[in-house]
N, C-alpha and C. Protein backbone atom coordinates (compact mmCIF):
# COMPACT_ATOMS: atom_id res chain seq x y z
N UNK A 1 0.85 -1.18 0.00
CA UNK A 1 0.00 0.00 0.00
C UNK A 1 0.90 1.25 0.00
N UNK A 2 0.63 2.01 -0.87
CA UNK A 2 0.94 3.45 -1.26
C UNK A 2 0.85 4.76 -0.01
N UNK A 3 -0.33 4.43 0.59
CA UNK A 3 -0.61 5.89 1.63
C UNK A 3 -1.19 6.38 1.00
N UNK A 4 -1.85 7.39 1.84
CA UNK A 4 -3.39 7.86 1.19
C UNK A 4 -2.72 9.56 0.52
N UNK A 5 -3.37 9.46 -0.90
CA UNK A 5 -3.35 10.63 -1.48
C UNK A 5 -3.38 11.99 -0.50
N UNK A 6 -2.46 13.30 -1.32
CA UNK A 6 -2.50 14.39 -0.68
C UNK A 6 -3.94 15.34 -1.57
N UNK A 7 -4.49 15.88 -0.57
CA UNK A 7 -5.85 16.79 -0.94
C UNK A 7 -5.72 16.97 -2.20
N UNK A 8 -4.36 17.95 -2.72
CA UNK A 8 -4.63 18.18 -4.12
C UNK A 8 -4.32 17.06 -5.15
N UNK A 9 -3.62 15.65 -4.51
CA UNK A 9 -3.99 14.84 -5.45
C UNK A 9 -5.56 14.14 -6.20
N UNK A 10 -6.15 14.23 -4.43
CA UNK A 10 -7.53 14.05 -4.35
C UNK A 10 -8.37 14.67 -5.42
N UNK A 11 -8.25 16.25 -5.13
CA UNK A 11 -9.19 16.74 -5.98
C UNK A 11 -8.75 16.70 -7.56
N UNK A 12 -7.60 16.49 -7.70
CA UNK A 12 -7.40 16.25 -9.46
C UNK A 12 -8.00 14.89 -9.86
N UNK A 13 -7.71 13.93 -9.01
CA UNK A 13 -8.60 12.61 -9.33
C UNK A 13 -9.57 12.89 -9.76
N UNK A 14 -10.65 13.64 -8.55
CA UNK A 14 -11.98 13.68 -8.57
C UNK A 14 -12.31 14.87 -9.53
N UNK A 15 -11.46 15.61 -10.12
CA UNK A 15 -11.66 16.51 -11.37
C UNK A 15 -11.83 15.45 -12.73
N UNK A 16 -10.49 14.63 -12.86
CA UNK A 16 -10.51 13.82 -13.84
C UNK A 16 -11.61 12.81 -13.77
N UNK A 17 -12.13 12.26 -12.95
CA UNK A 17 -13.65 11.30 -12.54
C UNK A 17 -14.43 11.87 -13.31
N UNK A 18 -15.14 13.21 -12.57
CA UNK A 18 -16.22 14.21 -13.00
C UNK A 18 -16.22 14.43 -14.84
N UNK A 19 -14.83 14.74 -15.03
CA UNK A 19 -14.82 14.68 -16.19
C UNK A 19 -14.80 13.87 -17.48
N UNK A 20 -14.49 12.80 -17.17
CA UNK A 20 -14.17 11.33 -17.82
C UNK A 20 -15.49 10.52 -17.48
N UNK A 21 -15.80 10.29 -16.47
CA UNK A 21 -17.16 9.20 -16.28
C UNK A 21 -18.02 9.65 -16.98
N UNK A 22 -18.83 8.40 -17.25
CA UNK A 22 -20.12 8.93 -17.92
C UNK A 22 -21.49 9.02 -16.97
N UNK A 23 -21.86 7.80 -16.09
CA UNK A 23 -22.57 7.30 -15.67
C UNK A 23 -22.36 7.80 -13.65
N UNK A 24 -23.88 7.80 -13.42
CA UNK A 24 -23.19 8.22 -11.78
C UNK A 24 -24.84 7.37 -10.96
N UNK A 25 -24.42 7.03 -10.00
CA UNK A 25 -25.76 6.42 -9.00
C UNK A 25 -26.20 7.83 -7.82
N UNK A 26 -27.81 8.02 -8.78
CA UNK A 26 -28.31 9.42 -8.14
C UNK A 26 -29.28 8.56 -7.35
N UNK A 27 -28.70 9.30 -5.67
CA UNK A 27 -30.16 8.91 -4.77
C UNK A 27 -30.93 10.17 -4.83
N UNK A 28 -32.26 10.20 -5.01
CA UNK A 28 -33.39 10.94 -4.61
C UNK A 28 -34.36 10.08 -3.83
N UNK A 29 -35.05 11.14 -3.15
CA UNK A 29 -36.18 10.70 -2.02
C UNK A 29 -37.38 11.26 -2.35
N UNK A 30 -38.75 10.42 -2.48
CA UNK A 30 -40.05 10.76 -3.02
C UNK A 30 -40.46 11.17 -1.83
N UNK A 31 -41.06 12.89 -1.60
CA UNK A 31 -40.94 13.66 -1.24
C UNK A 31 -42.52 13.31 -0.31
N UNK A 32 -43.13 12.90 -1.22
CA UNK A 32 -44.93 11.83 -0.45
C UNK A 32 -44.50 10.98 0.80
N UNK A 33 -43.86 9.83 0.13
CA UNK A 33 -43.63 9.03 0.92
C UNK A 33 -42.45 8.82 1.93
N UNK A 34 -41.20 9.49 0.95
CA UNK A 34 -40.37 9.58 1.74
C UNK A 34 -39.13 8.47 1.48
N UNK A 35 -39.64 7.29 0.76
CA UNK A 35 -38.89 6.33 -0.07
C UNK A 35 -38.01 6.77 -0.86
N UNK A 36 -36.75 6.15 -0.27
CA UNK A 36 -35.52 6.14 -0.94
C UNK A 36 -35.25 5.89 -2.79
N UNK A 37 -34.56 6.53 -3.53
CA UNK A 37 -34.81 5.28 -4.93
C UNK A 37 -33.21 5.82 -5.69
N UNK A 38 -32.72 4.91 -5.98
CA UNK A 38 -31.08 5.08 -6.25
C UNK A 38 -31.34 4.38 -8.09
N UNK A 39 -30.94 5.75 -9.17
CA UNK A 39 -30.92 5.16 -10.52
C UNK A 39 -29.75 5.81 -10.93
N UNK A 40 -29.13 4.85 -11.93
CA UNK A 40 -28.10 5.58 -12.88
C UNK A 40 -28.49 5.99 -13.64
N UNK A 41 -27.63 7.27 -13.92
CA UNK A 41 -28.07 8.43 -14.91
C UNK A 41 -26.69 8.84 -15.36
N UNK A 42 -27.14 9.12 -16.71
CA UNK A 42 -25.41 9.69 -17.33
C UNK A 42 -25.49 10.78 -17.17
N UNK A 43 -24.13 12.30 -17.16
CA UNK A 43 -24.30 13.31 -16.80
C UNK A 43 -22.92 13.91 -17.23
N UNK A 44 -22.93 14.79 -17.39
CA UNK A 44 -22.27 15.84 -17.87
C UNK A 44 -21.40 16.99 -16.74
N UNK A 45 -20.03 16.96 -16.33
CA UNK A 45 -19.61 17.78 -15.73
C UNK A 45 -18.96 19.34 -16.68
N UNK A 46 -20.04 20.42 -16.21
CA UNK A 46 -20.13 21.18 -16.31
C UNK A 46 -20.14 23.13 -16.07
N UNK A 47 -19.08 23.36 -16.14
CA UNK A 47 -19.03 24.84 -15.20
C UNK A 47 -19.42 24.54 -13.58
N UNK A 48 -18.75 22.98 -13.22
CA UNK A 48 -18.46 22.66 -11.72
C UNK A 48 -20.39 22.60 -11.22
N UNK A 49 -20.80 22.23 -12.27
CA UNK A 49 -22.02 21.50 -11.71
C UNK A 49 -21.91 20.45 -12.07
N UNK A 50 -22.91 19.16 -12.34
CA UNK A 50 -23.46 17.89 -12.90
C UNK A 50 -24.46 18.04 -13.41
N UNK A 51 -25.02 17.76 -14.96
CA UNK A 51 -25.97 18.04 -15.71
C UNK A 51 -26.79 16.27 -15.85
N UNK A 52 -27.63 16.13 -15.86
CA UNK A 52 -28.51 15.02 -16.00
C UNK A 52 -29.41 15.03 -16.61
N UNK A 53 -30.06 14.11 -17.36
CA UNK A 53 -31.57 14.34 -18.20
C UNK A 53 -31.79 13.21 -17.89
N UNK A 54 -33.19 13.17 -17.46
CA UNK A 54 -34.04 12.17 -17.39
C UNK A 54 -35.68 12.18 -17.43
N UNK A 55 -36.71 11.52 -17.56
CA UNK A 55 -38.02 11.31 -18.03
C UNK A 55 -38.92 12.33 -16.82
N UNK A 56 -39.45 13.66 -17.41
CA UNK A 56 -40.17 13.99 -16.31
C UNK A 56 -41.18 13.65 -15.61
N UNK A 57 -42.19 12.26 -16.23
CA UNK A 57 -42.67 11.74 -15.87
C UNK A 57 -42.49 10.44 -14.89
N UNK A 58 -41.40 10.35 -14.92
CA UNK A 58 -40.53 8.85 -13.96
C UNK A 58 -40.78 9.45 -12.84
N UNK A 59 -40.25 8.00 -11.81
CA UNK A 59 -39.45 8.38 -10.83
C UNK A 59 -39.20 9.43 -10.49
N UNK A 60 -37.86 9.09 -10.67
CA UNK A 60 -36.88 9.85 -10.64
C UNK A 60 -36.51 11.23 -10.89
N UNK A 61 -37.17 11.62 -12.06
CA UNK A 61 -37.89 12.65 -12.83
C UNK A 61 -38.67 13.66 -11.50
N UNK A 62 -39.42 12.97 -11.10
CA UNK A 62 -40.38 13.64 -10.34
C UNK A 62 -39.56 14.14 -8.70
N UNK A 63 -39.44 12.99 -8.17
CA UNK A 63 -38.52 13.07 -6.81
C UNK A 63 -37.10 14.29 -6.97
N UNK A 64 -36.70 14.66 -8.86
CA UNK A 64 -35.83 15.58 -9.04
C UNK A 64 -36.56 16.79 -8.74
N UNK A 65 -37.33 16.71 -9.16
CA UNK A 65 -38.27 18.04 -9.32
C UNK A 65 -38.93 18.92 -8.38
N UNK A 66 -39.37 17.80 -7.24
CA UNK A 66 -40.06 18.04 -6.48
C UNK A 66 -39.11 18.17 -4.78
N UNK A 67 -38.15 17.30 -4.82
CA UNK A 67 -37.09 17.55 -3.79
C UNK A 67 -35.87 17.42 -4.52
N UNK A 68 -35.06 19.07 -3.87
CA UNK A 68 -34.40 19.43 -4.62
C UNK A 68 -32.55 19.00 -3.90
N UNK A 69 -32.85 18.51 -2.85
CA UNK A 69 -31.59 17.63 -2.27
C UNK A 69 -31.15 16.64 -3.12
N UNK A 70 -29.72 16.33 -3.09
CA UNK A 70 -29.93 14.99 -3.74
C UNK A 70 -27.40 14.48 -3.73
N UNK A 71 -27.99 13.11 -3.75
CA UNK A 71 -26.68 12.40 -3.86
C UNK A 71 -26.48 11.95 -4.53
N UNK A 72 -25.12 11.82 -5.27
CA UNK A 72 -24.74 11.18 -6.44
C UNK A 72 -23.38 10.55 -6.09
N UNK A 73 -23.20 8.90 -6.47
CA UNK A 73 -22.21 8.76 -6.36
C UNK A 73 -21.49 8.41 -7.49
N UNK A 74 -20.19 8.64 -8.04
CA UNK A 74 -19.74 8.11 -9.00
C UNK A 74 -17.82 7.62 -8.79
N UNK A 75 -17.97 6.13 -9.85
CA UNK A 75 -16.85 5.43 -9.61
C UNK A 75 -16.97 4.31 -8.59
N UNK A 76 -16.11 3.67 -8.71
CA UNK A 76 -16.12 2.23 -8.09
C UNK A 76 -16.18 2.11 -6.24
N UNK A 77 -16.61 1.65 -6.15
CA UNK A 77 -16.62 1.22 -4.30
C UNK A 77 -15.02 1.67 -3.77
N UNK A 78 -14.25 1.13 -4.27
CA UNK A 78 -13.00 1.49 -3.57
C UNK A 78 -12.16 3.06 -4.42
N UNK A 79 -12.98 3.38 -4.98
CA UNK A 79 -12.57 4.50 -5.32
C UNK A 79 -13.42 5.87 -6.01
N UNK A 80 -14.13 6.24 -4.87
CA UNK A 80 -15.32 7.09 -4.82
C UNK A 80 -15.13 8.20 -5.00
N UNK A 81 -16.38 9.03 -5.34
CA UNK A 81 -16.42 10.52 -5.25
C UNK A 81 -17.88 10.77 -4.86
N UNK A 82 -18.08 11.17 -4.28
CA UNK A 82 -20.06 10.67 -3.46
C UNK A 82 -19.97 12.58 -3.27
N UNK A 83 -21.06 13.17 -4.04
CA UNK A 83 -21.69 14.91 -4.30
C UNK A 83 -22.49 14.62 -3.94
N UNK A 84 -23.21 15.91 -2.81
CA UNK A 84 -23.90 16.24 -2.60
C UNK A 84 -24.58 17.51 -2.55
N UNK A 85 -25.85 17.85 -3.23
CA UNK A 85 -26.03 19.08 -3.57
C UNK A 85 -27.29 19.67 -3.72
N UNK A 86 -27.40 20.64 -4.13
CA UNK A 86 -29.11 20.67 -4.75
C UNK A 86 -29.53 21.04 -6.23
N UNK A 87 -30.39 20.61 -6.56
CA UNK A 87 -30.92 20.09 -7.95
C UNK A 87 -31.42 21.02 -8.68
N UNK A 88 -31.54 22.08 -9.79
CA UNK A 88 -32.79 22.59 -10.15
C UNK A 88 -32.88 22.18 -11.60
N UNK A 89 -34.35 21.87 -12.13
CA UNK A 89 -35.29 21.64 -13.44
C UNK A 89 -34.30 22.74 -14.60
N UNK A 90 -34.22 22.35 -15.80
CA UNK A 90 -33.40 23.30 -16.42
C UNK A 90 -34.00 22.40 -18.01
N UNK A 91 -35.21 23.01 -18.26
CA UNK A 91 -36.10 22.52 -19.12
C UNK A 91 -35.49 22.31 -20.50
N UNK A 92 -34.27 23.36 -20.99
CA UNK A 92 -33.52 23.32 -22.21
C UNK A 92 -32.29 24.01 -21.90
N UNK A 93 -31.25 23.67 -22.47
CA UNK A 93 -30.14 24.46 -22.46
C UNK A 93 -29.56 24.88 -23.90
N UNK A 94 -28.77 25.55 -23.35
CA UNK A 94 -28.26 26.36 -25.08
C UNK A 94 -27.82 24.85 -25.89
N UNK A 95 -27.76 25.47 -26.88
CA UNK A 95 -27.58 24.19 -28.08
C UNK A 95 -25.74 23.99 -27.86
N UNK A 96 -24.99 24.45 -27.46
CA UNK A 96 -23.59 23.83 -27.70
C UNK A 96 -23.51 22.74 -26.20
N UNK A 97 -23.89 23.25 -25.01
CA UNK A 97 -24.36 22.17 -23.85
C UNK A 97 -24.94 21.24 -24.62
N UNK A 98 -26.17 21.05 -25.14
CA UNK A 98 -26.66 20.21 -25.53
C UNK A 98 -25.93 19.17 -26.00
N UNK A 99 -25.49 20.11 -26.91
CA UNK A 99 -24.66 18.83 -28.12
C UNK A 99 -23.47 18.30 -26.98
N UNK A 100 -23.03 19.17 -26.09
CA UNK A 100 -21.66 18.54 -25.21
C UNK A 100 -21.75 17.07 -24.52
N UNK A 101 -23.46 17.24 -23.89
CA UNK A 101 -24.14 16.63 -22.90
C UNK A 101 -24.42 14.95 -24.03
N UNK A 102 -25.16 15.30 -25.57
CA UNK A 102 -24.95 14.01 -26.08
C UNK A 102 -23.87 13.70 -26.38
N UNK A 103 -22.73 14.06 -27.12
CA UNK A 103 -21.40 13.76 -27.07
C UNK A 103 -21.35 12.97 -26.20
N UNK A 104 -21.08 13.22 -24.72
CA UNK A 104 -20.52 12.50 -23.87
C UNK A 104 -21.26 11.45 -23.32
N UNK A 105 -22.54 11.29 -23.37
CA UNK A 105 -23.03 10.52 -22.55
C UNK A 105 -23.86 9.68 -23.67
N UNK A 106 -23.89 9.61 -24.60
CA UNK A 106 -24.53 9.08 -26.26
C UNK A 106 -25.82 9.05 -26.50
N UNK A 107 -26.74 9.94 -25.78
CA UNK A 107 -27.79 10.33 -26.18
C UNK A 107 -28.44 11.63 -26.07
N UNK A 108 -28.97 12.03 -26.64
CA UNK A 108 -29.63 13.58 -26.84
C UNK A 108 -31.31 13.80 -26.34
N UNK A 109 -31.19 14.21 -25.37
CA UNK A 109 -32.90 14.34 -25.04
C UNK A 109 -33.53 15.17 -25.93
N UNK A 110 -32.75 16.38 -26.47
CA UNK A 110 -33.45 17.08 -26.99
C UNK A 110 -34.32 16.38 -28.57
N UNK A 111 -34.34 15.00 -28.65
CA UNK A 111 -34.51 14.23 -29.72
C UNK A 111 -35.96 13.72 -29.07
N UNK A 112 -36.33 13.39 -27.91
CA UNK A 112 -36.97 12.59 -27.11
C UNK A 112 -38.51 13.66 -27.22
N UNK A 113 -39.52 13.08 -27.72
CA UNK A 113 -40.35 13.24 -27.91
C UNK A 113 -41.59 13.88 -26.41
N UNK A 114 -41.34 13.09 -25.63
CA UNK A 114 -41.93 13.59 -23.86
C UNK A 114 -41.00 14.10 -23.42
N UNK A 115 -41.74 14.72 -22.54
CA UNK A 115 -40.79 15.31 -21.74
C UNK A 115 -39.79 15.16 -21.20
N UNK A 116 -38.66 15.36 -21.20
CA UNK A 116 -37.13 14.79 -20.72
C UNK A 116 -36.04 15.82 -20.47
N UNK A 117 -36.42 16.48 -19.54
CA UNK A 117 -35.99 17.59 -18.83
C UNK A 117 -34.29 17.65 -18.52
N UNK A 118 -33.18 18.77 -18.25
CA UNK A 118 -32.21 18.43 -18.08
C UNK A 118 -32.30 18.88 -16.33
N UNK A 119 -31.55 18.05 -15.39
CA UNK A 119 -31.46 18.93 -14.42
C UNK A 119 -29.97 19.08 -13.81
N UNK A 120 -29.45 20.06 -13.46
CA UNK A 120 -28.32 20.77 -12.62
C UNK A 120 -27.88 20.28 -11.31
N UNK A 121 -27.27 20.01 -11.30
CA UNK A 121 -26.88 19.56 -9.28
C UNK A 121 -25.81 20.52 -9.16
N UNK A 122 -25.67 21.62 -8.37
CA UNK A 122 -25.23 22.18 -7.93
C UNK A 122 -24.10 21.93 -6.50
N UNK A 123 -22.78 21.30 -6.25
CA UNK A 123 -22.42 20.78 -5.35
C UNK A 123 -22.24 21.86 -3.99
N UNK A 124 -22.93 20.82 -2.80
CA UNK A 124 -22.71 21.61 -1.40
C UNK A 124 -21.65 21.09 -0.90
N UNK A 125 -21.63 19.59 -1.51
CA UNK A 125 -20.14 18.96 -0.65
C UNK A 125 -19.58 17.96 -1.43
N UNK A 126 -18.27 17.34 -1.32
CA UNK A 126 -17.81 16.61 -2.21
C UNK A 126 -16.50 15.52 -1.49
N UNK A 127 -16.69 14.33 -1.35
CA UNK A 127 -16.07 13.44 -0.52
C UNK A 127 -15.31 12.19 -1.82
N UNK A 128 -14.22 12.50 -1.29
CA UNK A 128 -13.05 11.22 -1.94
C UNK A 128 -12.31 10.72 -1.32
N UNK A 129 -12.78 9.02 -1.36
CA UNK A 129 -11.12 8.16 -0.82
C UNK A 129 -11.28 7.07 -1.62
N UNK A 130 -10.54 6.41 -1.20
CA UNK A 130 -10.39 5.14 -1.84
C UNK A 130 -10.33 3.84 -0.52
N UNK A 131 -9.54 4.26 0.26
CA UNK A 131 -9.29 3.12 0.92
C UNK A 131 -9.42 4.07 2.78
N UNK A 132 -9.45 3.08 3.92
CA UNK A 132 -9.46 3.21 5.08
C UNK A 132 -8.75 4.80 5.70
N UNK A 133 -7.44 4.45 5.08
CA UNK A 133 -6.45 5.14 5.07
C UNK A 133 -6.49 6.64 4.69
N UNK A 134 -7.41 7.29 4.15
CA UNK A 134 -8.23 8.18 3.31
C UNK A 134 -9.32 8.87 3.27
N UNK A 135 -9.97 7.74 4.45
CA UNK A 135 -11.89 8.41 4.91
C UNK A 135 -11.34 9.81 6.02
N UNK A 136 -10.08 10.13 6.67
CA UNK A 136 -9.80 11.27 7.56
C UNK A 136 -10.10 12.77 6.66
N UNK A 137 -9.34 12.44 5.56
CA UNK A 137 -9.29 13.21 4.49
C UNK A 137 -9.74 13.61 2.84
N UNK A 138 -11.09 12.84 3.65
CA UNK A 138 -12.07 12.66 2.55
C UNK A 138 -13.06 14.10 2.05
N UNK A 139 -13.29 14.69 2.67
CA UNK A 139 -13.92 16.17 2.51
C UNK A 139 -13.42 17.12 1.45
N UNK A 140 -13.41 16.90 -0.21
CA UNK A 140 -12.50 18.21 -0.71
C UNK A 140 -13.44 19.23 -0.77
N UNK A 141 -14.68 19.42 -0.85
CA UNK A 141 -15.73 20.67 -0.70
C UNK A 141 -16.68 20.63 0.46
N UNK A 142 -16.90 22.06 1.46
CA UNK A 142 -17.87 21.73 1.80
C UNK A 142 -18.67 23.09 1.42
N UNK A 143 -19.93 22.99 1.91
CA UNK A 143 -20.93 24.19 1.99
C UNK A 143 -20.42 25.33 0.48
N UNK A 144 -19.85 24.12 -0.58
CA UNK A 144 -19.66 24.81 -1.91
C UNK A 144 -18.51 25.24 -1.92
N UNK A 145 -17.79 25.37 -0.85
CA UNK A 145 -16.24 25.77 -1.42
C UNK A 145 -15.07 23.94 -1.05
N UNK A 146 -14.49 24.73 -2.25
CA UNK A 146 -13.12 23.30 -2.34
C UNK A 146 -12.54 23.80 -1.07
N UNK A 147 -11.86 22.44 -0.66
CA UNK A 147 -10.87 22.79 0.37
C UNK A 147 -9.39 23.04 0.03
């Protein structure tokens, strides 16, 4: 074992993650009941938000819409980046986002016939480790600023 990354190695990881992944596991909570519901969604790192599109009629869709908290984790179990932030509805975006958002993630909502809204996660906090050794110094953002 190596020893656990220094902060600013951390946050270049978790720059290169954000930027390179496609796919991330978003928890939202249905705001009625209160039920948990964890889906992957592809997404777009963007002017230091996370961009997402998904069915405004879903799930998921709805629990975005309606509670605007929300967690995302992306990357493997032993080598995480888990955001947390808040969400807002962002019905269309300019056409060069657009096209950025299918580029990267290989589909285009703006093609999608129902409604299929993009939404924003805005990060409040942002946690990376990988291993035991690492959860001390896991915090690179909080309350929106990097550390």
């Amino acid at each position: 074992m190596i020893g656990p990354r220094s902060t600013e190695q951390r946050r270049n990881d978790a720059l290169y993650r954000l930027g390179h992944d496609v796919d991330a596991w978003v928890a939202t909570t249905d705001t009625a009941t209160g039920a948990p519901r964890l889906t992957p969604l592809s997404f777009l790192w963007h002017d230091e938000t996370l961009l997402f599109a998904t069915s405004a009629s879903g799930a998921t869709g709805r629990n975005l819409a309606a509670n605007p908290s929300v967690q995302v984790g992306i990357g493997l179990t032993r080598d995480v980046v888990l955001v947390q932030g808040t969400v807002e509805v962002v019905p269309t975006v300019p056409e060069a986002l657009g096209d950025a958002f299918a580029t990267k993630t290989g589909f285009d909502p703006r093609t999608i016939a129902a409604a299929f809204p993009y939404f924003r996660l805005t990060p409040r906090s942002i946690q990376v480790w990988r291993e035991e050794d690492e959860l001390a110094g896991r915090w690179l953002m909080r309350d929106g600023e990097w550390r």
